[in-house]
Protein backbone atom coordinates (compact mmCIF):
# COMPACT_ATOMS: atom_id res chain seq x y z
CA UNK A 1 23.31 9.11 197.46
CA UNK A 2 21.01 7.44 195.01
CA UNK A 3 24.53 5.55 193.44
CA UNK A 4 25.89 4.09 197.13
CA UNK A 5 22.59 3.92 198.21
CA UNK A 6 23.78 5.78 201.01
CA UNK A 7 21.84 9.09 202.78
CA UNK A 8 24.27 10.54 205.22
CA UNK A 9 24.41 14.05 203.14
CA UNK A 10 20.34 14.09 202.81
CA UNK A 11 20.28 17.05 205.52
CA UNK A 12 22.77 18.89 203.06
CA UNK A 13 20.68 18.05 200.19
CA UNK A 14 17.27 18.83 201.95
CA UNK A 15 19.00 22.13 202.46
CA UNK A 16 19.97 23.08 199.20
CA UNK A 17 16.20 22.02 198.08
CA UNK A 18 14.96 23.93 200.36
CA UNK A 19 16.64 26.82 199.76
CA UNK A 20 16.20 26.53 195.34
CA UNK A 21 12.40 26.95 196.40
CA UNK A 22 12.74 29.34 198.92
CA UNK A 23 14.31 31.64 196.50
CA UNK A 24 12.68 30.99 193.62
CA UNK A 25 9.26 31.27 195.27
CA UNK A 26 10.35 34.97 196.88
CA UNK A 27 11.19 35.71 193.13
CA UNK A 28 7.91 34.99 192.29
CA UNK A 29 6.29 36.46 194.76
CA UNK A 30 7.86 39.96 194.18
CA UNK A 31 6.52 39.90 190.52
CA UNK A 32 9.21 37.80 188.60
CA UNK A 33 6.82 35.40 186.05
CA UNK A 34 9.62 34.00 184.31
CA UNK A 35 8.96 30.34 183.40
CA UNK A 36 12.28 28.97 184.24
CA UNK A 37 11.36 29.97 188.02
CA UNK A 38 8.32 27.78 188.12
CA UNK A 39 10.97 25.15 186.94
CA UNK A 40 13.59 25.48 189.23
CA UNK A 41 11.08 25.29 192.10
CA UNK A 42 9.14 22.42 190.30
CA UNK A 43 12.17 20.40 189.97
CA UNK A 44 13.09 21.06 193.37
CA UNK A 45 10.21 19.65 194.83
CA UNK A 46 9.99 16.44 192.84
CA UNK A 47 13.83 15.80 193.70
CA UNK A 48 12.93 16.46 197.44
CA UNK A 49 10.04 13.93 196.44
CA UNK A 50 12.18 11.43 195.25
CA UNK A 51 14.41 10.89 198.03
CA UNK A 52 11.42 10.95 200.66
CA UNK A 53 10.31 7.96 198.13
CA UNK A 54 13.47 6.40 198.68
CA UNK A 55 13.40 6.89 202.69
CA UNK A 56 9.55 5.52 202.59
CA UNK A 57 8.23 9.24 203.96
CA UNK A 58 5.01 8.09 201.49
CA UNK A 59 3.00 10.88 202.29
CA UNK A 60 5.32 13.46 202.66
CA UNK A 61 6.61 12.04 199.11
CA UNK A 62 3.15 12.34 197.27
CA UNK A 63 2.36 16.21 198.38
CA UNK A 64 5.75 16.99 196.98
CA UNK A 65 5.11 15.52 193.90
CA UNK A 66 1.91 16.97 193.17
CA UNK A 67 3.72 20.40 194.19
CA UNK A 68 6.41 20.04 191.72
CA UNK A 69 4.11 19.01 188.87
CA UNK A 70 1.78 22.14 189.80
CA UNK A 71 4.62 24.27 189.04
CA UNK A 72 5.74 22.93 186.44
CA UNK A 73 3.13 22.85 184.43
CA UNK A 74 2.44 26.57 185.19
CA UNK A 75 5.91 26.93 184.01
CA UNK A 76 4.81 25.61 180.32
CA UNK A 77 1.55 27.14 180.58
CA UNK A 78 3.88 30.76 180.18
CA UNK A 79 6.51 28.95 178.21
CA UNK A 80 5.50 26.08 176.27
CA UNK A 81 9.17 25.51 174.44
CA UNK A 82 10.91 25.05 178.16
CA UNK A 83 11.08 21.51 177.07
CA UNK A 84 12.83 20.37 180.32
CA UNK A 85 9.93 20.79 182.17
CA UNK A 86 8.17 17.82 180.45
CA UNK A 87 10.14 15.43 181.62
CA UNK A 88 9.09 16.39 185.29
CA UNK A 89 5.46 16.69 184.12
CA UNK A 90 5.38 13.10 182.06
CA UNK A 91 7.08 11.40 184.64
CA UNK A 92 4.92 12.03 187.34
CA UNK A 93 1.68 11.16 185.12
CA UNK A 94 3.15 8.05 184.04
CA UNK A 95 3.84 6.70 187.79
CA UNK A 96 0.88 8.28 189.50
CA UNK A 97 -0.94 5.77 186.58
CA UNK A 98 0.60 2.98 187.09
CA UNK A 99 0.79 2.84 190.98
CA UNK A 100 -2.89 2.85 190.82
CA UNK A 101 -3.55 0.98 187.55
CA UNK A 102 -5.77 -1.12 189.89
CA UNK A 103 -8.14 2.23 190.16
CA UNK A 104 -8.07 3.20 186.24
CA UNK A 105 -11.99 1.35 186.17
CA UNK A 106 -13.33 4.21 188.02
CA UNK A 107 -15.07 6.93 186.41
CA UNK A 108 -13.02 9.93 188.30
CA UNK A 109 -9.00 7.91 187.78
CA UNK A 110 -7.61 8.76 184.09
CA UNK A 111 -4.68 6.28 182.91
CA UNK A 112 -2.32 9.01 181.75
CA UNK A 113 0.68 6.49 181.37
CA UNK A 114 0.85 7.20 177.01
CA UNK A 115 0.52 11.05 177.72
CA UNK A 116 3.34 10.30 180.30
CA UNK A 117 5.80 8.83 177.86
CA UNK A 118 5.19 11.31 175.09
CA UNK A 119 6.54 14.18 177.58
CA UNK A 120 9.57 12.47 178.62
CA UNK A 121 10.22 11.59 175.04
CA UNK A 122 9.91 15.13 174.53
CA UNK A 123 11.97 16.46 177.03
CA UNK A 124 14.86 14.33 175.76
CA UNK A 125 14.44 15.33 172.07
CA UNK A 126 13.74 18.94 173.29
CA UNK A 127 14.86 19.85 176.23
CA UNK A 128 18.33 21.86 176.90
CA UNK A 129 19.48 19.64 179.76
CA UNK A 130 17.93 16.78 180.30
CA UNK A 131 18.65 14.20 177.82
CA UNK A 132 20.66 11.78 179.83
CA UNK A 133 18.71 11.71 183.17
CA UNK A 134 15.32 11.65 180.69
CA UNK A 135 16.67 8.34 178.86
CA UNK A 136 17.53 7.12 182.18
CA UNK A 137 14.09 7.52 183.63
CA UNK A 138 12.54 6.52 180.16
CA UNK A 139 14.12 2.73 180.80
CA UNK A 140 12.76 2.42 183.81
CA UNK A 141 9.19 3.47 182.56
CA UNK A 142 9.87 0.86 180.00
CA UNK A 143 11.17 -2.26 182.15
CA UNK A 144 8.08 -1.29 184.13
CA UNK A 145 5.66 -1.37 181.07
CA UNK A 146 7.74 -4.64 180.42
CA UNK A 147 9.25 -3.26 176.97
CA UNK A 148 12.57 -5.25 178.20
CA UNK A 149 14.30 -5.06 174.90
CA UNK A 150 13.48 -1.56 174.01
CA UNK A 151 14.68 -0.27 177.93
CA UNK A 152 17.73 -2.62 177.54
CA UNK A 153 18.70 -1.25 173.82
CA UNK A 154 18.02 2.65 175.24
CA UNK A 155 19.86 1.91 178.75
CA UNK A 156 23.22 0.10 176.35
CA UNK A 157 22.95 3.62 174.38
CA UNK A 158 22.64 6.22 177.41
CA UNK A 159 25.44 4.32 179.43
CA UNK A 160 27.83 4.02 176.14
CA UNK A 161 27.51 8.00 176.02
CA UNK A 162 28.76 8.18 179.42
CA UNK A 163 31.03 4.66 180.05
CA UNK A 164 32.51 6.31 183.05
CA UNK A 165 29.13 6.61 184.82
CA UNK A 166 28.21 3.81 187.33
CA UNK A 167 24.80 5.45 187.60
CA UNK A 168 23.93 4.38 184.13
CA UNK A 169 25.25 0.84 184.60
CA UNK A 170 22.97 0.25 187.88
CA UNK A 171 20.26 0.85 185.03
CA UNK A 172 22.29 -1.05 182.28
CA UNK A 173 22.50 -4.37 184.29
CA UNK A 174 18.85 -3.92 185.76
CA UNK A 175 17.45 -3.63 182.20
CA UNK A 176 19.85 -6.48 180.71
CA UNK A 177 18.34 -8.30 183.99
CA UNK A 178 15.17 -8.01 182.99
CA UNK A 179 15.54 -8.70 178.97
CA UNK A 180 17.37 -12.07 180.46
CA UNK A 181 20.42 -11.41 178.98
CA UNK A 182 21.68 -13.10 181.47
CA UNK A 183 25.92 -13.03 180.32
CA UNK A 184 25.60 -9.27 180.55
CA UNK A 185 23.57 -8.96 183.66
CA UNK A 186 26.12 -11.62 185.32
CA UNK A 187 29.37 -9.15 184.18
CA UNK A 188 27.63 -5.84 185.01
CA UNK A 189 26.45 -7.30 188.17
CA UNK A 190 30.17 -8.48 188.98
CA UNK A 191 31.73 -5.53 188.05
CA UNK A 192 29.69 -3.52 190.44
CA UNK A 193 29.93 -5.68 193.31
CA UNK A 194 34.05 -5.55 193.15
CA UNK A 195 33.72 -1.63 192.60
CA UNK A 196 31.13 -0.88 195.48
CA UNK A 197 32.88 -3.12 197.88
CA UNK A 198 36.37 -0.64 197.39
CA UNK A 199 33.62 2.52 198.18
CA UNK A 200 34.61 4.29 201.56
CA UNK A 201 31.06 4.65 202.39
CA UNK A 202 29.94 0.80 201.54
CA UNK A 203 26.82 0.15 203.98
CA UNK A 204 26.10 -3.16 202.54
CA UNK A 205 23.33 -2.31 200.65
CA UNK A 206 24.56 -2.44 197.05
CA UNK A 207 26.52 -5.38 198.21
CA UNK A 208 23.21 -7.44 198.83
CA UNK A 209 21.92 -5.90 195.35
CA UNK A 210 24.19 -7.47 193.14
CA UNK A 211 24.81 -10.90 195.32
CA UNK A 212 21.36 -11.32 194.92
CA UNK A 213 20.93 -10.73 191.28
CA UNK A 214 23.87 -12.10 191.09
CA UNK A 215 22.28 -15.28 192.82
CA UNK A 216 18.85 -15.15 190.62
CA UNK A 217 20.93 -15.67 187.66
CA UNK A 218 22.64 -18.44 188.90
CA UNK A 219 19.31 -19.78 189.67
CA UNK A 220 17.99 -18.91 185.99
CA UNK A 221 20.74 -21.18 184.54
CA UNK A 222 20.52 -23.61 187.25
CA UNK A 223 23.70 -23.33 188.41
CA UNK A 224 22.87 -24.09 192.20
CA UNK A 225 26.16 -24.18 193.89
CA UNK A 226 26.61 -20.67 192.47
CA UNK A 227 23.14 -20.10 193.44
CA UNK A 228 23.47 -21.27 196.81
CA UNK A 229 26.45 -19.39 197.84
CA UNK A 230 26.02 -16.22 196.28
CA UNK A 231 22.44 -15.78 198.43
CA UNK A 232 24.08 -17.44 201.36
CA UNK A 233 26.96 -14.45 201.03
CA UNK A 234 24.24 -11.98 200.47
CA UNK A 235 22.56 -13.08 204.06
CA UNK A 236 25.84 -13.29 206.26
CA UNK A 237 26.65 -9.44 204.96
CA UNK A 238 27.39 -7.03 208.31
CA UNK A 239 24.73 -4.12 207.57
CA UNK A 240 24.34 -1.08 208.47
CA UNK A 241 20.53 -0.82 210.47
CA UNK A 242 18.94 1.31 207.82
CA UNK A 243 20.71 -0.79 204.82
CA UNK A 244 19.39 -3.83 206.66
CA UNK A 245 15.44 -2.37 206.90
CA UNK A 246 15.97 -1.32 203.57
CA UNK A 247 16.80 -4.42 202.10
CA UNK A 248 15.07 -6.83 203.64
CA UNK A 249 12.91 -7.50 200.41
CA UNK A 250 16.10 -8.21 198.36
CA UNK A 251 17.16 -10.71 202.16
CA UNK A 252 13.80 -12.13 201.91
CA UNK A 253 14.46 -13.05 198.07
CA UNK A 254 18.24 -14.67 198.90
CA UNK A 255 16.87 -17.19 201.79
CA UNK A 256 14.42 -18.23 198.84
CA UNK A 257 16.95 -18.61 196.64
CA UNK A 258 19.17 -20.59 199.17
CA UNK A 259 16.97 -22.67 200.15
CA UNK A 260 15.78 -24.05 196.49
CA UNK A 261 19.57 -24.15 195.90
CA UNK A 262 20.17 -26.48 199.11
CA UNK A 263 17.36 -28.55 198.04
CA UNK A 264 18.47 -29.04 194.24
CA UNK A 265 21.58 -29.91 196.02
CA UNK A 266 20.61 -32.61 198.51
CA UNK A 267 18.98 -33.54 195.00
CA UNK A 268 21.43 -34.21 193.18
CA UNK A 269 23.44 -35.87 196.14
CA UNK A 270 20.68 -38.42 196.54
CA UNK A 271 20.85 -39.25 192.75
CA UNK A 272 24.46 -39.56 192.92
């Protein structure tokens, strides 16, 4: 789901979540106190948080969050080496900081975006199994503190571990976006946009993604004709409804992009 950008299995997955925390929590609630239960629920929650996040339930999204960090920090309050669970734990402090960095002045709001980062460093140096996904979510942390270099250098490193893993690349070419490397963003970006468009289950989605970075590059460099049709592609794409409302940021951005291309363009045909 999260690599196609596609949700057609989320009832299956809903299920399956659903199900990890019904059974765990029975377990619990006959007697069982071992930590990794607390976990397995925990985890549950914030995964079933993550995709609400991506389907804009906000709400719905938040409650589950602050569920799965609840249990997981019971579950190092029993076990403190169950490393895994701190990279639950220090990702959700780090976010829930810096989604309301414009309330850290008050009194009652603690910035716990450091204590955040320490856990998930943690959890990667620590934990049993979640090294890769931890790195993974450490870039993004970073891009967002605006560490570019640092996320780019640790997103090269997690994706040459696993080269087969176009997961890791989505996070490769948004960090080498974002350090302005701009040759490797351009071939990552490429690369992708030739793979997804052979996917069975293309909605359009990913295809708008990568024309559009695709485009902002082009626009970097000043290469308008590039510029200008790689947006202009990007906005004639056939989308599914949901990939449409879902992307209609990333549209908004490519009729920007066109338009300061068409303009550099009648530009340079005046001049000519």
């Amino acid at each position: 789901m999260l690599d196609m950008e596609n949700f057609q299995n989320a009832t299956d997955f809903y299920d399956l979540m659903n199900k990890t925390i019904f059974i765990a929590d029975s377990l619990r609630n006959s007697g069982d106190k071992e930590a990794w239960l607390f976990f397995y629920e925990g985890s549950a929650f914030l995964y079933r948080s993550f995709l609400k996040m991506k389907q804009r339930n906000w709400y719905s999204s938040y409650q589950d969050a602050k569920q799965g960090d609840k249990l997981l920090e019971e579950a190092i309050d029993l076990d403190s080496t169950l490393f895994d669970a701190y990279l639950g734990i220090g990702s959700f402090k780090y976010w829930k900081s810096a989604k309301s960095k414009f309330l850290l002045w008050l009194p009652f709001i603690t910035d716990q975006r450091e204590q955040g980062i320490d856990m998930v460093r943690l959890a990667i140096q620590r934990g049993w199994f979640v090294s890769t996904v931890g790195k993974d979510q450490l870039v993004w942390i970073l891009m967002n503190r605006g560490d570019f270099q640092q996320a780019l250098t640790l997103a090269r490193e997690n994706y040459q571990s696993y080269p087969e893993s176009r997961f890791l690349r989505w996070t490769l070419a948004s960090a080498a976006f974002y350090a302005q490397n701009w040759n490797l963003s351009r071939q990552l970006y490429s690369d992708l946009l030739k793979e997804v468009r052979l996917l069975p289950d293309n909605n359009g989605y990913n295809e708008v993604e990568c024309l559009v970075r695709l485009a902002e590059i082009s626009k970097q460099n000043e290469q308008w004709d590039e510029a200008y049709n790689q947006s202009d592609e990007a906005l004639r794409l056939t989308l599914e409804a949901d990939a449409r409302d879902r992307a209609k940021n990333k549209l908004k951005k490519a009729l920007e992009i066109r338009k300061d291309a068409e303009i550099q363009q009648n530009k340079r045909q005046i001049s000519n």
